[in-house]
N, C-alpha and C. Protein backbone atom coordinates (compact mmCIF):
# COMPACT_ATOMS: atom_id res chain seq x y z
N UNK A 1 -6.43 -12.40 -4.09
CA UNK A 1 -5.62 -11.29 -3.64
C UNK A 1 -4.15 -11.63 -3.94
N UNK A 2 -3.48 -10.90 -4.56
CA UNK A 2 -2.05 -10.91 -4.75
C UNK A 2 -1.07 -10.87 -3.50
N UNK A 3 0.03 -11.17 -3.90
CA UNK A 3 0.82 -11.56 -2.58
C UNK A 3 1.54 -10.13 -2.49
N UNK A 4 1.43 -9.09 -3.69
CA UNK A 4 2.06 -7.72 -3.07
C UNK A 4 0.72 -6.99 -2.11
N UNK A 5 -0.68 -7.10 -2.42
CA UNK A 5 -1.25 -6.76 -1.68
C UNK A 5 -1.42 -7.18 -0.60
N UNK A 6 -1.60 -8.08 -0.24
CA UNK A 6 -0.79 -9.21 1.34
C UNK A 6 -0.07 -8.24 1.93
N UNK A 7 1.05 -8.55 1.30
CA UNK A 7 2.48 -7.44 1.81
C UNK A 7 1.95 -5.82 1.99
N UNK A 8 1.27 -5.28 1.18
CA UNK A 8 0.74 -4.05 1.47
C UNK A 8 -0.11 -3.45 3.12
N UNK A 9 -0.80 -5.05 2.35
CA UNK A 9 -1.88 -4.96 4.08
C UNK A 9 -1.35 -4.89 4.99
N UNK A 10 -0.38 -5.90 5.03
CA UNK A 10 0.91 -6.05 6.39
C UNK A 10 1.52 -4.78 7.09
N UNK A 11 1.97 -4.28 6.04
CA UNK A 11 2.72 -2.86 6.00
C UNK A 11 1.64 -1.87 6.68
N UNK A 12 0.44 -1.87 6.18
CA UNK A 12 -0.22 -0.45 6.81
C UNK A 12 -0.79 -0.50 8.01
N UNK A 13 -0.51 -2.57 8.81
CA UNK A 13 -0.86 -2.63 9.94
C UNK A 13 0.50 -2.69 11.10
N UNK A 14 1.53 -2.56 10.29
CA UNK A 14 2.99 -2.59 10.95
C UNK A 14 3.42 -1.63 10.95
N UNK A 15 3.93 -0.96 10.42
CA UNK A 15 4.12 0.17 10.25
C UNK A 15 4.12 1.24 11.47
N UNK A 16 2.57 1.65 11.81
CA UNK A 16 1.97 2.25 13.41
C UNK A 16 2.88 1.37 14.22
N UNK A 17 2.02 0.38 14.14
CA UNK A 17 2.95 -0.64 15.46
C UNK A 17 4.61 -0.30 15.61
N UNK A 18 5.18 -0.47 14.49
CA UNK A 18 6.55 -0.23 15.04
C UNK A 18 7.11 1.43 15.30
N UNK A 19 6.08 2.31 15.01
CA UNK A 19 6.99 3.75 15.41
C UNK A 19 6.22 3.61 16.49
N UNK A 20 5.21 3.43 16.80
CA UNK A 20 4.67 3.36 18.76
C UNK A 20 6.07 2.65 19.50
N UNK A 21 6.19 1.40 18.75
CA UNK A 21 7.02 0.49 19.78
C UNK A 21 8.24 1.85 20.04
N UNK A 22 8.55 2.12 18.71
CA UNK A 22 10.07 3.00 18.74
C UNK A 22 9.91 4.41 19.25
N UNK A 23 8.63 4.35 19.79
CA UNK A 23 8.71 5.83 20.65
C UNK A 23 7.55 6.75 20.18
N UNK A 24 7.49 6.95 19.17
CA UNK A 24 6.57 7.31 18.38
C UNK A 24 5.22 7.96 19.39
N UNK A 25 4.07 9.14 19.25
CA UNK A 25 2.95 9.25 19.87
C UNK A 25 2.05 7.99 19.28
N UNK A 26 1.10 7.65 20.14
CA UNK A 26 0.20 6.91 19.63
C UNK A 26 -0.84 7.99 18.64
N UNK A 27 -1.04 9.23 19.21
CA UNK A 27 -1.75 10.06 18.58
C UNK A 27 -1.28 10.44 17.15
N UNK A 28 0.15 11.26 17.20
CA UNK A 28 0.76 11.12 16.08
C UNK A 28 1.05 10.32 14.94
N UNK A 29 0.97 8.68 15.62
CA UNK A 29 0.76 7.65 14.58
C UNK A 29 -0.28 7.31 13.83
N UNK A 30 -1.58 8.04 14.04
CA UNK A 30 -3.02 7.49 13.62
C UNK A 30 -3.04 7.81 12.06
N UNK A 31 -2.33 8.64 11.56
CA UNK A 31 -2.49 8.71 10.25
C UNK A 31 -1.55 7.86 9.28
N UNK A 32 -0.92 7.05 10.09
CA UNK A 32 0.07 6.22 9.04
C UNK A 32 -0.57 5.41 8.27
N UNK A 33 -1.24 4.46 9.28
CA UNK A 33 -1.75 3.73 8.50
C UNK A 33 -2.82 4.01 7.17
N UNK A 34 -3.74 4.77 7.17
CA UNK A 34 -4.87 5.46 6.31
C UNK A 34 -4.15 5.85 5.25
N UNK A 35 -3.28 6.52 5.36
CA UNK A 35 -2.12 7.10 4.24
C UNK A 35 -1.39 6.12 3.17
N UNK A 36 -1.00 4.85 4.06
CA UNK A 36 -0.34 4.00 3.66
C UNK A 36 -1.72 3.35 2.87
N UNK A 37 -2.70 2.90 3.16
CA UNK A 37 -3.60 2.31 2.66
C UNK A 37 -4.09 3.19 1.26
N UNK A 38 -3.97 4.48 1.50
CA UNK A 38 -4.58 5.32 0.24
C UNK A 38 -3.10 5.06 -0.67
N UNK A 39 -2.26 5.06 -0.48
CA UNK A 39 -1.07 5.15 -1.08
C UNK A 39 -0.93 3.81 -2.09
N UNK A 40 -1.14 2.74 -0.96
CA UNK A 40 -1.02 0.91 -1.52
C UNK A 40 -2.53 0.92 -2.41
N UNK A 41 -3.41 1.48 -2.48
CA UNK A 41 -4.77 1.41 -3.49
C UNK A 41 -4.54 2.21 -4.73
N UNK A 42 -3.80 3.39 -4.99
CA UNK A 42 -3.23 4.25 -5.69
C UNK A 42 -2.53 3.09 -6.69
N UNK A 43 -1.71 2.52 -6.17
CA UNK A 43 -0.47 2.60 -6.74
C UNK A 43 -0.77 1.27 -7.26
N UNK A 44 -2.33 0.04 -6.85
CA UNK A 44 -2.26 -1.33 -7.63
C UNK A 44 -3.17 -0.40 -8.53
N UNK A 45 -4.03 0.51 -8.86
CA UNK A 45 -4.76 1.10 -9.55
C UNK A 45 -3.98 1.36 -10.83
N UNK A 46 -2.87 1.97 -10.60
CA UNK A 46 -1.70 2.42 -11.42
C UNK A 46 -1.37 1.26 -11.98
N UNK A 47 -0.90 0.10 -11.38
CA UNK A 47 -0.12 -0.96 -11.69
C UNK A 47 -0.99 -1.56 -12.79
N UNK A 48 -2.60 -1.80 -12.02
CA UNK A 48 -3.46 -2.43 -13.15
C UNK A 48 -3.96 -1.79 -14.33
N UNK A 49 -3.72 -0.25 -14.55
CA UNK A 49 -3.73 0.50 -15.36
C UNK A 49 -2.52 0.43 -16.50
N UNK A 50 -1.09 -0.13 -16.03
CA UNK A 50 -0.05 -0.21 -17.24
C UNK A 50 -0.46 -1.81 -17.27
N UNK A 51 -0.66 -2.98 -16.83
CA UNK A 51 -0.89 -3.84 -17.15
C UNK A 51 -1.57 -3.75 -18.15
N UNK A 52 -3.31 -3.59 -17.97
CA UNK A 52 -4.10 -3.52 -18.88
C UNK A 52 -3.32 -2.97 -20.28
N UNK A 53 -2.96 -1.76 -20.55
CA UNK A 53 -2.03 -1.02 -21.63
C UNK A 53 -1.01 -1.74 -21.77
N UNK A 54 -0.23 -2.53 -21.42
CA UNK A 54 1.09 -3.56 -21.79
C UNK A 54 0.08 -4.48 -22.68
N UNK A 55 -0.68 -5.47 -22.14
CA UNK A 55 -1.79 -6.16 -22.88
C UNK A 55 -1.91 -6.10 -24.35
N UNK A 56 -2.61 -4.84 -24.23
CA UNK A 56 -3.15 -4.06 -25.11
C UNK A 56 -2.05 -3.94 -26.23
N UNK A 57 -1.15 -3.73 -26.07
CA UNK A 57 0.07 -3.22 -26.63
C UNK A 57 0.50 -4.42 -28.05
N UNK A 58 0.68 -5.87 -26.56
CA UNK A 58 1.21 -7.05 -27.08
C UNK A 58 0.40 -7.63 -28.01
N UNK A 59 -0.83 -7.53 -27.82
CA UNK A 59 -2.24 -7.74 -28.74
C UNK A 59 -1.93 -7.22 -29.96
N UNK A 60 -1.80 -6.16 -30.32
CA UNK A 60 -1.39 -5.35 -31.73
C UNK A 60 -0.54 -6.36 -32.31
């Protein structure tokens, strides 16, 4: 596991936690995290998608 996904994980379990702490509904907070998680899976998908194609590129 990469150390931005680490940091990702962190984030979509902190995140809730700190708008509860800061006032935040607990109810209102339930979708942060799920969001954040679809968001952080998106976006290494993406990442490993121009990797692969950078690769590819340098290979030529």
């Amino acid at each position: 596991m990469s150390t931005a996904v680490r940091w990702a994980a962190f984030s979509c379990v902190l995140a809730p936690v700190v708008l509860v702490v800061y006032g935040a509904s607990a109810g209102g907070v339930m979708w942060v995290a799920p969001v954040l998680a679809a968001v952080t899976g998106i976006c290494r998908l993406l990442l490993r998608r121009a990797e692969r194609g950078a690769a590819g590129v340098r290979a030529r």
